[in-house]
C-alpha atoms as a PDB file:
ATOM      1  CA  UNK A   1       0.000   0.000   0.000  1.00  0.00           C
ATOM      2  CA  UNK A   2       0.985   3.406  -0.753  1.00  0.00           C
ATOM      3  CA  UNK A   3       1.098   5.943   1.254  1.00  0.00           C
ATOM      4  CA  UNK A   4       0.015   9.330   0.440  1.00  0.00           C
ATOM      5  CA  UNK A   5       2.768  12.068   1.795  1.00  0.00           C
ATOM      6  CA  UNK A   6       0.973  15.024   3.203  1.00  0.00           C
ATOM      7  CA  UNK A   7       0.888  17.581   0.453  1.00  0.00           C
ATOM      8  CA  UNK A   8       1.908  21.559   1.715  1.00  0.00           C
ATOM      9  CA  UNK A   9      -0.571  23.630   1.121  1.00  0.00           C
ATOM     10  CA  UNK A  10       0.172  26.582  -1.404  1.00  0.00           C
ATOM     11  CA  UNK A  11      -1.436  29.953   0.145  1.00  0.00           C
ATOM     12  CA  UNK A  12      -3.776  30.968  -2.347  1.00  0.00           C
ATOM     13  CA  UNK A  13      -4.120  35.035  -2.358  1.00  0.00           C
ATOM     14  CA  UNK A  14      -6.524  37.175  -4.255  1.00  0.00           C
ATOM     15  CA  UNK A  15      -4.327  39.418  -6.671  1.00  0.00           C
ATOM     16  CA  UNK A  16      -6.163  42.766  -5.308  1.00  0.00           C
ATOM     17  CA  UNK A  17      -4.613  45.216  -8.316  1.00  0.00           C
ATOM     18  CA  UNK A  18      -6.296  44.103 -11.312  1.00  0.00           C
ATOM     19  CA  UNK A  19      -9.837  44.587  -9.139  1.00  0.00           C
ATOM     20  CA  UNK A  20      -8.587  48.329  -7.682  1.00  0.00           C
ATOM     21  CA  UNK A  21      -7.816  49.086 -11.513  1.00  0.00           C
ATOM     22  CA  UNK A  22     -11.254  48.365 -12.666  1.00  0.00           C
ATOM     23  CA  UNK A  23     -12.830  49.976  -9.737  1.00  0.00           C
ATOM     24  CA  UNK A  24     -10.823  52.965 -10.340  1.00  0.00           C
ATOM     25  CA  UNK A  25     -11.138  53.071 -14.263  1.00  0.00           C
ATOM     26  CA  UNK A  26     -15.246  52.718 -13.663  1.00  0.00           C
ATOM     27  CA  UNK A  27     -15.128  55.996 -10.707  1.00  0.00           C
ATOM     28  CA  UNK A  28     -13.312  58.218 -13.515  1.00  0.00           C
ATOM     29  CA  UNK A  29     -15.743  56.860 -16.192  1.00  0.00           C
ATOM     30  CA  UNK A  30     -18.544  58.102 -14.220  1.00  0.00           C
ATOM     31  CA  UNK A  31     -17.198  61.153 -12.873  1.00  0.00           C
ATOM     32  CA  UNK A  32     -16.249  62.053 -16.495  1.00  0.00           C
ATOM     33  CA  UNK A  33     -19.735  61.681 -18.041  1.00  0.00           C
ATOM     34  CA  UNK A  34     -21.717  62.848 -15.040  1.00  0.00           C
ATOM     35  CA  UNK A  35     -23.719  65.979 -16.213  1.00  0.00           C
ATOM     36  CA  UNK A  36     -25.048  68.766 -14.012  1.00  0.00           C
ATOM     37  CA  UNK A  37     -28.302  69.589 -15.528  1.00  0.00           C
ATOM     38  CA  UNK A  38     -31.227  72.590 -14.268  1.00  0.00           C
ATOM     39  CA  UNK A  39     -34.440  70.423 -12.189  1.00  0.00           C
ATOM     40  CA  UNK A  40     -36.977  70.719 -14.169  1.00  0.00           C
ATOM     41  CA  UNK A  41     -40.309  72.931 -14.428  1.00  0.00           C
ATOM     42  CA  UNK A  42     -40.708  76.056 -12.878  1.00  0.00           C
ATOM     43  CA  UNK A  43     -40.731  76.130  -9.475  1.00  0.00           C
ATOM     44  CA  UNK A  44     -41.041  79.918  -8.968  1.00  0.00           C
ATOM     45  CA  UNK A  45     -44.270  81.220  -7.231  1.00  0.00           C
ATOM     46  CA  UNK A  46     -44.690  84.480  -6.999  1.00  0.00           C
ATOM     47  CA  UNK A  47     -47.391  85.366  -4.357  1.00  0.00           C
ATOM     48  CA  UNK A  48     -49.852  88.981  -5.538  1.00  0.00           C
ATOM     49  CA  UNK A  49     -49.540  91.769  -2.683  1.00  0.00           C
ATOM     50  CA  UNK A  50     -52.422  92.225   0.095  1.00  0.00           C
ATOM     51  CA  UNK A  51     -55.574  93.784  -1.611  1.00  0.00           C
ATOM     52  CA  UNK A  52     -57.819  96.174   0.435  1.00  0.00           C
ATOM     53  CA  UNK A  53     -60.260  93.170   0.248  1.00  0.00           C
ATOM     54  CA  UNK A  54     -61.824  94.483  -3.379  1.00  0.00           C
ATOM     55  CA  UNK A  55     -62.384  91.744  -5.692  1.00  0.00           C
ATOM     56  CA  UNK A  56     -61.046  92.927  -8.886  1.00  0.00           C
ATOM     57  CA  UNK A  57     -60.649  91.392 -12.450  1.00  0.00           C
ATOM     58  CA  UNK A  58     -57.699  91.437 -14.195  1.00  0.00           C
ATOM     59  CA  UNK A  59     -57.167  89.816 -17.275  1.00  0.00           C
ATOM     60  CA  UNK A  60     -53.069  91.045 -17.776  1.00  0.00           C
ATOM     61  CA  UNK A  61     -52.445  88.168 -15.137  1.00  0.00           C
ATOM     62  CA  UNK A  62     -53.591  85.752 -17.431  1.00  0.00           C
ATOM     63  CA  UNK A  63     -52.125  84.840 -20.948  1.00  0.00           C
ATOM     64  CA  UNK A  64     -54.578  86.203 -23.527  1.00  0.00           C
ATOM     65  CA  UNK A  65     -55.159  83.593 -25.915  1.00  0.00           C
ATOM     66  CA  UNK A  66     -55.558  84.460 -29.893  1.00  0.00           C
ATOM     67  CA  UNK A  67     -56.585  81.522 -31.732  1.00  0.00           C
ATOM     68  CA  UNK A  68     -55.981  81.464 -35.951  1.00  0.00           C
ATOM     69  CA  UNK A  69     -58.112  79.595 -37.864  1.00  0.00           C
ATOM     70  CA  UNK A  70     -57.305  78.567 -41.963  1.00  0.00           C
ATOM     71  CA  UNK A  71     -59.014  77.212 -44.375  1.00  0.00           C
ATOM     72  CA  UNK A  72     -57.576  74.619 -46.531  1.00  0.00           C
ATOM     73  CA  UNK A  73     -55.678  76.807 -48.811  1.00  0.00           C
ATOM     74  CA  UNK A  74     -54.172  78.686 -45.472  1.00  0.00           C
ATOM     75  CA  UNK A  75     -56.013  82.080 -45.449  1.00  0.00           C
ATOM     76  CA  UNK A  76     -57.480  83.184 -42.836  1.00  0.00           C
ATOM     77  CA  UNK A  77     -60.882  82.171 -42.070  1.00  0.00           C
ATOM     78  CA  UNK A  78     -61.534  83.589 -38.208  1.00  0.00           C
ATOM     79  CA  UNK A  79     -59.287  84.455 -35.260  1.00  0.00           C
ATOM     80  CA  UNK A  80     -60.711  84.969 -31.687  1.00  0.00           C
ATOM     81  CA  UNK A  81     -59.217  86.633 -28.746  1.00  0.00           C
ATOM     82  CA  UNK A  82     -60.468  84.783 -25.186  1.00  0.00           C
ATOM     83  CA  UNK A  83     -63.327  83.742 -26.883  1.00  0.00           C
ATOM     84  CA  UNK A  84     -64.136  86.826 -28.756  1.00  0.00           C
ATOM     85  CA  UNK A  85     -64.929  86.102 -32.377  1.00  0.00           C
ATOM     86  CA  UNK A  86     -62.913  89.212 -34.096  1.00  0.00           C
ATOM     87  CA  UNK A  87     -64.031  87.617 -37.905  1.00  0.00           C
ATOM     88  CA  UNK A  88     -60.078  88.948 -39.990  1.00  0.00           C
ATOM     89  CA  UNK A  89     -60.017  92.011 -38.685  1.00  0.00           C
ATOM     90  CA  UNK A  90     -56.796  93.446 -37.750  1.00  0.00           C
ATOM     91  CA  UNK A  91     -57.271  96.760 -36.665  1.00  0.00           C
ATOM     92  CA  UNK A  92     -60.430  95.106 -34.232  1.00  0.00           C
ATOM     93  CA  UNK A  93     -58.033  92.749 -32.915  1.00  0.00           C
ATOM     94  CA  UNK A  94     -55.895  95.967 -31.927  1.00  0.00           C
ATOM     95  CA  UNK A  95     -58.854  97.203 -30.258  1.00  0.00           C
ATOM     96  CA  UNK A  96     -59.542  94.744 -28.213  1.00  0.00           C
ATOM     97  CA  UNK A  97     -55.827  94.630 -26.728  1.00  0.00           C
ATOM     98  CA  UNK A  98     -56.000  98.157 -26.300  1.00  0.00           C
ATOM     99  CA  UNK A  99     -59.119  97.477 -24.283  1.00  0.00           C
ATOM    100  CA  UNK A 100     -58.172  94.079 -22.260  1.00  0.00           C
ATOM    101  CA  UNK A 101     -54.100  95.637 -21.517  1.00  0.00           C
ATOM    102  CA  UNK A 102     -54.291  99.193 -21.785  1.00  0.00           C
ATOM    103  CA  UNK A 103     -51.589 101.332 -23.024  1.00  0.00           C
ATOM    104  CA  UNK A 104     -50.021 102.358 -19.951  1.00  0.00           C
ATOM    105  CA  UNK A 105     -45.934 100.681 -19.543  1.00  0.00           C
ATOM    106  CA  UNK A 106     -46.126  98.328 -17.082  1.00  0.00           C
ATOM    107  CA  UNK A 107     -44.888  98.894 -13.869  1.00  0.00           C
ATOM    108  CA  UNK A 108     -40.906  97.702 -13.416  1.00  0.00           C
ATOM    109  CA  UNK A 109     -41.547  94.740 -11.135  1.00  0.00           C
ATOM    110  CA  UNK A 110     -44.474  93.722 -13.809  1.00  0.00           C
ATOM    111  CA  UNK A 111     -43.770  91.594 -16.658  1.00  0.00           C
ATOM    112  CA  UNK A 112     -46.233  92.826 -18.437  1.00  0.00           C
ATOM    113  CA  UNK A 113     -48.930  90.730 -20.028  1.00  0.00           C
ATOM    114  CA  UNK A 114     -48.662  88.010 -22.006  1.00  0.00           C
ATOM    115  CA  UNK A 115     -50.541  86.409 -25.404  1.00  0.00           C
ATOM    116  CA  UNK A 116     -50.378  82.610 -26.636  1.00  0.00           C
ATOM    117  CA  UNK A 117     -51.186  82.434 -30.438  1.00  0.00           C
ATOM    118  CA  UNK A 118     -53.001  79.246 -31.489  1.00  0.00           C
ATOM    119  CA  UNK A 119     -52.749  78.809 -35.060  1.00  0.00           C
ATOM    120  CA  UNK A 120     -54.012  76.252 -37.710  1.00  0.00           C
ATOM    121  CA  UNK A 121     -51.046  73.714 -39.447  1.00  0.00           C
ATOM    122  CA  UNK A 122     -51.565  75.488 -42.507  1.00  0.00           C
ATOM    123  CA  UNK A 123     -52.186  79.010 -41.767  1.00  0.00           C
ATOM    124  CA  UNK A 124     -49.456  81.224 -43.650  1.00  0.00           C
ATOM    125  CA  UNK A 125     -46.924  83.122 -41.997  1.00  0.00           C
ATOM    126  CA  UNK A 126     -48.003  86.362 -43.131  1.00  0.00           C
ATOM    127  CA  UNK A 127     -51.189  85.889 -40.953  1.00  0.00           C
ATOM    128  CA  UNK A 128     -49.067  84.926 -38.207  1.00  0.00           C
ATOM    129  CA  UNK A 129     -47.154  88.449 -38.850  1.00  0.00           C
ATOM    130  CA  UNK A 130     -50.212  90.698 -38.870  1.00  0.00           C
ATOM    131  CA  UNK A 131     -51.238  89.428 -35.659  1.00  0.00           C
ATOM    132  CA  UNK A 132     -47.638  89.495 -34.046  1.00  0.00           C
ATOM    133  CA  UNK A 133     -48.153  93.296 -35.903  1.00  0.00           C
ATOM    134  CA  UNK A 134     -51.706  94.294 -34.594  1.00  0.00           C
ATOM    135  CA  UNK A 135     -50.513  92.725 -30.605  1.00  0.00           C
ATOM    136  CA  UNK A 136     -47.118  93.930 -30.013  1.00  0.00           C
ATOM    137  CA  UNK A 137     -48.030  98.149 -30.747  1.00  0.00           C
ATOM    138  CA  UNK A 138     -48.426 100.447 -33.036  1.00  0.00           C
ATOM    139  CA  UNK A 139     -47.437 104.017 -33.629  1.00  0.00           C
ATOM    140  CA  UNK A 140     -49.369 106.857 -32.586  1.00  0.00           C
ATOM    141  CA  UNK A 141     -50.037 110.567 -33.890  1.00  0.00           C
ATOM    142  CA  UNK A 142     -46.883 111.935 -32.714  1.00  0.00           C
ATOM    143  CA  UNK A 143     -44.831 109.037 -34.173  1.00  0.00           C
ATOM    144  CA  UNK A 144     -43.961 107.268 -30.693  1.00  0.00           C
ATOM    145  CA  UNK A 145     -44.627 103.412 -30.322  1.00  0.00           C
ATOM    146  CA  UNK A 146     -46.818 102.539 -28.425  1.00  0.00           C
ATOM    147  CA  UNK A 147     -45.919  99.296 -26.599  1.00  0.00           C
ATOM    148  CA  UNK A 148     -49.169  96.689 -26.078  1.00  0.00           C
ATOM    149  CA  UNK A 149     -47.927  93.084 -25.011  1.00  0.00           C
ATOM    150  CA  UNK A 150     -44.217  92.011 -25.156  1.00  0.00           C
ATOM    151  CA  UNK A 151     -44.141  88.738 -24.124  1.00  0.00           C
ATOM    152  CA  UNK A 152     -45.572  86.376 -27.127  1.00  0.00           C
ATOM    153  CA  UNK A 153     -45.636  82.516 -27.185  1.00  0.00           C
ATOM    154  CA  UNK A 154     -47.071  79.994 -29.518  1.00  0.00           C
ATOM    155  CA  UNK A 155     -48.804  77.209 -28.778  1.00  0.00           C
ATOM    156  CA  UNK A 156     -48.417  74.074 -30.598  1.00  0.00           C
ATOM    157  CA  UNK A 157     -49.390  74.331 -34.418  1.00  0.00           C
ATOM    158  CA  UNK A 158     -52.762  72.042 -35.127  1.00  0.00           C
ATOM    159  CA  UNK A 159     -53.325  69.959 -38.177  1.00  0.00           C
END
């Protein structure tokens, strides 16, 4: 019978470097394409001074809304500001701002009001421009502009 001579047992160790090299390589990899971006939405509130207790209306606060409507071809057909039906008249639709804004500047802390045009897929630009036109001003008598609404935003075109 043979007899089996106690083997010596190699030490196995863990070679540690390759592992601290990977761990290392992966830390600058996502250090490197980490990217600082803004939160999203708007988190700004801003809060309206203490009223004497008064209920008043006022419809700067609110975006005006001036919807465009085309016909196939993409002329004009109708536009209607808050639900006024103006027909394609420009000069009326400068009335009415005039009426709903005023032409008073707006105070420094104001931002003023504030219109969202809704327009048909197909309506042409130079629709777009008159209204743009007929919202932001005009000139007066004396040959000073006259500032109506500054801020101007688009909604999303429909088909």
């Amino acid at each position: 019978m043979r007899m089996r001579h106690e083997v010596e047992h190699e030490k196995n160790e863990l070679n540690m470097t390759s592992m601290i090299d990977i761990v290392f390589l992966l830390l600058v990899f996502f250090v490197m394409t980490f990217k600082i971006v803004e939160m999203e939405g708007d988190f700004t509130v801003r809060m309206p001074l203490a009223g004497d207790g008064n209920p008043t209306t006022d419809v700067t606060d609110l975006p005006l809304k001036l919807r465009l409507r085309a016909d196939n071809d993409g002329k004009l057909t109708s536009m209607s500001l808050n639900e006024i039906n103006l027909g394609t008249d420009f000069t009326k639709l400068r009335a009415n701002v005039i009426g709903l804004v005023g032409t008073d500047e707006p105070a420094e802390d104001d931002d003023g009001p504030e219109i969202e045009i809704d327009t048909d897929y197909n309506l042409r630009y130079a629709y777009v421009i008159q209204a743009i036109t007929s919202v932001s001003g005009y000139r007066d008598d004396t040959d000073q502009v006259v500032k109506l609404i500054e801020k101007i935003k688009f909604a999303k075109p429909r088909r």
